[in-house]
N, C-alpha and C. Protein backbone atom coordinates (compact mmCIF):
# COMPACT_ATOMS: atom_id res chain seq x y z
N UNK A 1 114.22 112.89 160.37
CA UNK A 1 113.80 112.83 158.98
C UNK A 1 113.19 111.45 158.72
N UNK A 2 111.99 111.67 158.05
CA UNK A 2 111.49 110.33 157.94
C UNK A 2 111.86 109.59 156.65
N UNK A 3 112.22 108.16 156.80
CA UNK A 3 113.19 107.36 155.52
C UNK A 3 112.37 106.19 155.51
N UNK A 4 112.33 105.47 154.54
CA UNK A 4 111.60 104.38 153.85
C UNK A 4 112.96 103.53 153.23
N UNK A 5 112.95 102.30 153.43
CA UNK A 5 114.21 101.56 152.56
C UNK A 5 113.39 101.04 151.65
N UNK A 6 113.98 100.41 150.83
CA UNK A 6 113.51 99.65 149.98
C UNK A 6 112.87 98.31 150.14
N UNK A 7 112.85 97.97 151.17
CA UNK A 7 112.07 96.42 151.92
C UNK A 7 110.91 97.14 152.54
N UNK A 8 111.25 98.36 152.80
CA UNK A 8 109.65 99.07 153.54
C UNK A 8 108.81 99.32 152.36
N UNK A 9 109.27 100.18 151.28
CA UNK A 9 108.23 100.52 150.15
C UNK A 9 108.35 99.47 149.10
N UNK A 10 108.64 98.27 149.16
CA UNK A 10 108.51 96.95 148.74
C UNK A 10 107.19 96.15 149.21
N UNK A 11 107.03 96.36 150.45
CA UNK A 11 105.88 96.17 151.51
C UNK A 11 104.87 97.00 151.16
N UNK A 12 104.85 98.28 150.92
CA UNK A 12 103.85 99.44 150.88
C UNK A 12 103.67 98.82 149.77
N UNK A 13 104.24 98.85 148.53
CA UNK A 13 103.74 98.37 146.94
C UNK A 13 102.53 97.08 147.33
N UNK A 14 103.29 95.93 148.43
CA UNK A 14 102.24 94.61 148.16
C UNK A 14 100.87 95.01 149.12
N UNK A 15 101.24 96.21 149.94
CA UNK A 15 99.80 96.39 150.66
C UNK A 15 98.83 97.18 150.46
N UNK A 16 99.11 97.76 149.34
CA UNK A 16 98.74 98.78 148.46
C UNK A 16 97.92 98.47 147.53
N UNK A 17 96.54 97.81 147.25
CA UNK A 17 96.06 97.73 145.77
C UNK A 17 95.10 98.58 145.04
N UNK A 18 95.79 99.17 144.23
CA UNK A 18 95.67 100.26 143.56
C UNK A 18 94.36 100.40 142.71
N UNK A 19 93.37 99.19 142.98
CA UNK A 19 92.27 99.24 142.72
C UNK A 19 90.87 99.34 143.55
N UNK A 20 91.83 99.77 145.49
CA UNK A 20 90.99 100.17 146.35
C UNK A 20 91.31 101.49 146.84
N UNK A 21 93.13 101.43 147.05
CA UNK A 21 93.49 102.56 147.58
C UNK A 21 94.49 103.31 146.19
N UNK A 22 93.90 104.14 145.13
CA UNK A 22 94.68 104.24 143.79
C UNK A 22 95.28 105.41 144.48
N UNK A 23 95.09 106.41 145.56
CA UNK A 23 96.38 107.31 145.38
C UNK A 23 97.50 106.80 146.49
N UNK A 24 97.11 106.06 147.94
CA UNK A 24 98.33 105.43 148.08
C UNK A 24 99.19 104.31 147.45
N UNK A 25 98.81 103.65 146.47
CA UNK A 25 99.27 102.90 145.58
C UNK A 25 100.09 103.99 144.71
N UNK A 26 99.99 104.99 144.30
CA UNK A 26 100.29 105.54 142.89
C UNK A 26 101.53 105.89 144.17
N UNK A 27 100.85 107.04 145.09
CA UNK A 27 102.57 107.27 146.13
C UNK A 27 104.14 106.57 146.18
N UNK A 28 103.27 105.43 146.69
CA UNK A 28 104.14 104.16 146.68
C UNK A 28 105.26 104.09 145.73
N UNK A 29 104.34 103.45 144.26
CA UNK A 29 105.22 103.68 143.26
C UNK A 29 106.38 104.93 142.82
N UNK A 30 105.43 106.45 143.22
CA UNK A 30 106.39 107.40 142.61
C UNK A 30 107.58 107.42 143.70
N UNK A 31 107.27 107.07 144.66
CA UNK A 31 108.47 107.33 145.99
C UNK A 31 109.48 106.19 146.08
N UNK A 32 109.12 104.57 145.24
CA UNK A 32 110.11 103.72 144.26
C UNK A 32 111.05 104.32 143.58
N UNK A 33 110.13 104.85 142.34
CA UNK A 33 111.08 105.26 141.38
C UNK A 33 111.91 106.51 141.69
N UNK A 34 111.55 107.33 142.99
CA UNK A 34 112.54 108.14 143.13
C UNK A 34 113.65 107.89 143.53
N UNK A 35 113.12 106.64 144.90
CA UNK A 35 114.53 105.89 145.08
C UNK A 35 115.35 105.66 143.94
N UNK A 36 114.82 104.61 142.98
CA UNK A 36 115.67 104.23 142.16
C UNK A 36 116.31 105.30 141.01
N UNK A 37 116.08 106.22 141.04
CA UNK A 37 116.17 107.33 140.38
C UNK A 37 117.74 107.75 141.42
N UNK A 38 117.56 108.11 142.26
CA UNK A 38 118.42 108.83 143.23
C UNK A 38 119.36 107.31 143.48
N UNK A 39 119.35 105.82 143.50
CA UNK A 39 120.47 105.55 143.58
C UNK A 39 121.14 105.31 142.74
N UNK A 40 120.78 105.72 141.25
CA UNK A 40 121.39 105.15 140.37
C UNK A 40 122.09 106.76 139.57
N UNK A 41 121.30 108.04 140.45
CA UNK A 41 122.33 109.16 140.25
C UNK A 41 122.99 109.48 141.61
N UNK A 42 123.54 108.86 142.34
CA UNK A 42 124.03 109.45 143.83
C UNK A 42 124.47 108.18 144.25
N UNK A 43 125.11 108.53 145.55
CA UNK A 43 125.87 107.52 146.26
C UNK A 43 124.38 106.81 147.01
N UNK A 44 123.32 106.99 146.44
CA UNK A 44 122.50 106.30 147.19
C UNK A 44 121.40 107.09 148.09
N UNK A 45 119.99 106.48 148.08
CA UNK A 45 118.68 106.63 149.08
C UNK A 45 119.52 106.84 149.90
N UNK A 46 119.76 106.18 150.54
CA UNK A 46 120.40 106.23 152.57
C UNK A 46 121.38 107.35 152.49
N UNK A 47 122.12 108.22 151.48
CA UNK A 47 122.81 109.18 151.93
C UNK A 47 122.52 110.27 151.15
N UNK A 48 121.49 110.85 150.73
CA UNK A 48 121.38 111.62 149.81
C UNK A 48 119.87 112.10 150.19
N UNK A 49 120.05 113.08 151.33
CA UNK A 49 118.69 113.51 152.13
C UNK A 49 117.89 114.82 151.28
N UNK A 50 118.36 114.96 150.10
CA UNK A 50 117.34 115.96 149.46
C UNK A 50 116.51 115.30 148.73
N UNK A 51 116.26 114.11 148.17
CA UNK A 51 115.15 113.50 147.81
C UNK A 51 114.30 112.95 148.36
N UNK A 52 115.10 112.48 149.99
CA UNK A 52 114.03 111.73 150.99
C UNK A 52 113.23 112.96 151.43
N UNK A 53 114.19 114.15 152.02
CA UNK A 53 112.72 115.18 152.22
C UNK A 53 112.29 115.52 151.49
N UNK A 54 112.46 115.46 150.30
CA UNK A 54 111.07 115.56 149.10
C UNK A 54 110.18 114.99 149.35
N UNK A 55 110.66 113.62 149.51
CA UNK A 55 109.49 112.56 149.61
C UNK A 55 108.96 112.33 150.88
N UNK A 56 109.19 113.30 151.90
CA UNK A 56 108.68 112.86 153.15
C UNK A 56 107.23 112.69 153.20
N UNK A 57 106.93 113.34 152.98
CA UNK A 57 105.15 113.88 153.09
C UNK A 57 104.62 112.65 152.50
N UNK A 58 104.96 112.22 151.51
CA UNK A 58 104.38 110.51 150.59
C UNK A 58 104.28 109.69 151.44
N UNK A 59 106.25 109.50 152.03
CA UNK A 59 106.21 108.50 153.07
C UNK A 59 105.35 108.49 154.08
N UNK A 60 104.53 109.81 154.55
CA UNK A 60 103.75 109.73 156.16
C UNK A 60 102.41 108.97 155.25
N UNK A 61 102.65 109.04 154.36
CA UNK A 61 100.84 108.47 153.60
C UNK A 61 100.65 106.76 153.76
N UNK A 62 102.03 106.95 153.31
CA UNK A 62 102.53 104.85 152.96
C UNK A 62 102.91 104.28 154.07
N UNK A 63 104.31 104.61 154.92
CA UNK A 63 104.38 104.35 155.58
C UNK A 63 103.76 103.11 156.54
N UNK A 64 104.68 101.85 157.09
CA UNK A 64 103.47 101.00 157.53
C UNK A 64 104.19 101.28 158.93
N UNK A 65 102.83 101.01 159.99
CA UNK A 65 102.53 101.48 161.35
C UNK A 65 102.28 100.12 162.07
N UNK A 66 100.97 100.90 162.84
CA UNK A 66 100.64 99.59 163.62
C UNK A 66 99.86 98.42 162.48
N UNK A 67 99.42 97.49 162.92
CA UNK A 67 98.81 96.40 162.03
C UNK A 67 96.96 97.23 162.32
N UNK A 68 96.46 97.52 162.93
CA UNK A 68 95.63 98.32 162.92
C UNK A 68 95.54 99.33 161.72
N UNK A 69 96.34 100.57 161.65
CA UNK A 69 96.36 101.53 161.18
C UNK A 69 96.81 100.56 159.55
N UNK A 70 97.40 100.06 159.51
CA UNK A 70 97.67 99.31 158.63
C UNK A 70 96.76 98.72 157.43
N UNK A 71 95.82 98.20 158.08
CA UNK A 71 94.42 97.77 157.75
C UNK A 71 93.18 98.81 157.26
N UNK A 72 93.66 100.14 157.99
CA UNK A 72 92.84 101.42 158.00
C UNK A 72 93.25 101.76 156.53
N UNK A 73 94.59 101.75 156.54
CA UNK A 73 95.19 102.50 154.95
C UNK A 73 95.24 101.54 153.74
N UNK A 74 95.05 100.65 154.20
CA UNK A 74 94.38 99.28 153.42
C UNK A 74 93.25 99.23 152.45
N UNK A 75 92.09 100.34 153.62
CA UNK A 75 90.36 100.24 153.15
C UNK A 75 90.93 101.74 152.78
N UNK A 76 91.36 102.45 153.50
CA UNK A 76 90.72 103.94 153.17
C UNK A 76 91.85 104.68 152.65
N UNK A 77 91.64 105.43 151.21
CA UNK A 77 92.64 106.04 150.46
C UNK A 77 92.66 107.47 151.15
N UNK A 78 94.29 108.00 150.24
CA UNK A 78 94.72 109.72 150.95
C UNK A 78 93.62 110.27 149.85
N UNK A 79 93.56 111.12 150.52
CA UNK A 79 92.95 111.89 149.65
C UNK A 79 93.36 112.77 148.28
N UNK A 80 92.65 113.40 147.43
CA UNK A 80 93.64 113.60 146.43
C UNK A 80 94.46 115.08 146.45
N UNK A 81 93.54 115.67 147.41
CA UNK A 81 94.71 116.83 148.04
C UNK A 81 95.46 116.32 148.98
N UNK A 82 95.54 115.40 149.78
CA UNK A 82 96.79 114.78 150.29
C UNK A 82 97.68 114.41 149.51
N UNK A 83 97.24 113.52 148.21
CA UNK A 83 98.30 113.30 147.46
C UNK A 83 99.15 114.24 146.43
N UNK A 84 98.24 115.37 146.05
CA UNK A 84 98.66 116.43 145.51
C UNK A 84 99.63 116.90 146.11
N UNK A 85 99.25 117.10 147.87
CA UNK A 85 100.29 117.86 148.47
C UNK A 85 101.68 117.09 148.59
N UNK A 86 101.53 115.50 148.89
CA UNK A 86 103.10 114.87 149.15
C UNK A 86 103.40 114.98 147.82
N UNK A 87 102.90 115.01 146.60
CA UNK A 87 103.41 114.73 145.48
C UNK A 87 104.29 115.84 144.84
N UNK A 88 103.52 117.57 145.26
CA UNK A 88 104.49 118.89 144.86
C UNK A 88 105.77 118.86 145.63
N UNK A 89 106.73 118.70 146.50
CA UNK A 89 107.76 118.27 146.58
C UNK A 89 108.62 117.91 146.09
N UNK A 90 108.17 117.01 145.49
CA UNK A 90 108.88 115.87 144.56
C UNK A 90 109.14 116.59 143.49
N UNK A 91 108.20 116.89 142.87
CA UNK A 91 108.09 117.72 141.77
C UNK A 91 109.10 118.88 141.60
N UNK A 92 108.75 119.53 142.88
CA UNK A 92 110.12 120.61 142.96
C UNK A 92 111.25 120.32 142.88
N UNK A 93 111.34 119.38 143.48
CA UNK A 93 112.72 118.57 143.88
C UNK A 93 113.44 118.24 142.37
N UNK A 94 112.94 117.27 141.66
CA UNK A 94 112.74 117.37 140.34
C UNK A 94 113.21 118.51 139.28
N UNK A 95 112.50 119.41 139.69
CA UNK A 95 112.22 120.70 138.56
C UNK A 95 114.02 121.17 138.98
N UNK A 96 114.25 121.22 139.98
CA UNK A 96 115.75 121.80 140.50
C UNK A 96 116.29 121.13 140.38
N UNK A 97 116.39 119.88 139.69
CA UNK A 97 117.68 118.79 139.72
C UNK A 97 117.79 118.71 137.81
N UNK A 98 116.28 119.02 137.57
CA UNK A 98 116.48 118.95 135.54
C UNK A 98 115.86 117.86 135.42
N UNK A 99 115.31 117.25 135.99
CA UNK A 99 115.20 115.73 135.97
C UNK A 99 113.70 115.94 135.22
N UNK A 100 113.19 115.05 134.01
CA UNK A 100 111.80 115.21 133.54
C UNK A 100 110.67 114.36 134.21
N UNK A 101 109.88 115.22 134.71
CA UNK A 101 109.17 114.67 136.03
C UNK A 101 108.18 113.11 135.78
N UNK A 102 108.26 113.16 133.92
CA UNK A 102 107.30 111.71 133.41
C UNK A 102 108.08 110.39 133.94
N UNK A 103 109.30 111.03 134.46
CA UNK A 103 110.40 109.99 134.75
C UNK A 103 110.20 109.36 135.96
N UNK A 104 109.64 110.20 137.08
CA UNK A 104 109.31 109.78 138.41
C UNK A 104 107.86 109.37 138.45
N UNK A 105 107.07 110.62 137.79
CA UNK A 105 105.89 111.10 138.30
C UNK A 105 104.80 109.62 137.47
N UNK A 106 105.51 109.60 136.75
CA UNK A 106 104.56 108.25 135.72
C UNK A 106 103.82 109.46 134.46
């Protein structure tokens, strides 16, 4: 299962500027606030694997790699059916927990 801590999508937020790459930037953020969403209803991100596989699909977007690929996701944004797609997940995830999605989703 793929997991992001909070020092990783801390990193994704500063490598992220949302005025080159606006849908991995926006990812970033919503896959924050889910964290913080989920540790402040649960024993926590690190043990509470139905929100991380929500958010998996985000994480493969953000995610940092090599310093190469790094640089790639730097210049070149997901696309917005990429982001559509990591983003319905969440959403579901969401819709089944009650949670109002302006809360995550922005």
């Amino acid at each position: 299962m793929k997991y992001m801590n909070d020092y990783d999508l801390d990193n994704a937020a500063r490598r992220y500027d949302p005025n080159v790459v606006p849908n991995r930037a926006n990812l970033t953020k919503v896959v924050l606030r889910l964290m913080e969403w989920t540790n402040q209803n649960s024993d926590g991100w690190a043990y509470w694997p139905k929100p991380v596989r929500a958010a998996a699909r985000a994480m493969e977007l953000i995610e940092s790699t090599t310093t190469p690929e790094n640089e790639r996701r730097g210049r070149e944004d997901a696309s917005d059916a990429e982001t559509a797609s990591a983003l319905r997940p969440i959403k579901s995830f969401l819709t089944r927990m009650g949670v109002d999605h302006s809360i995550i989703l922005g």
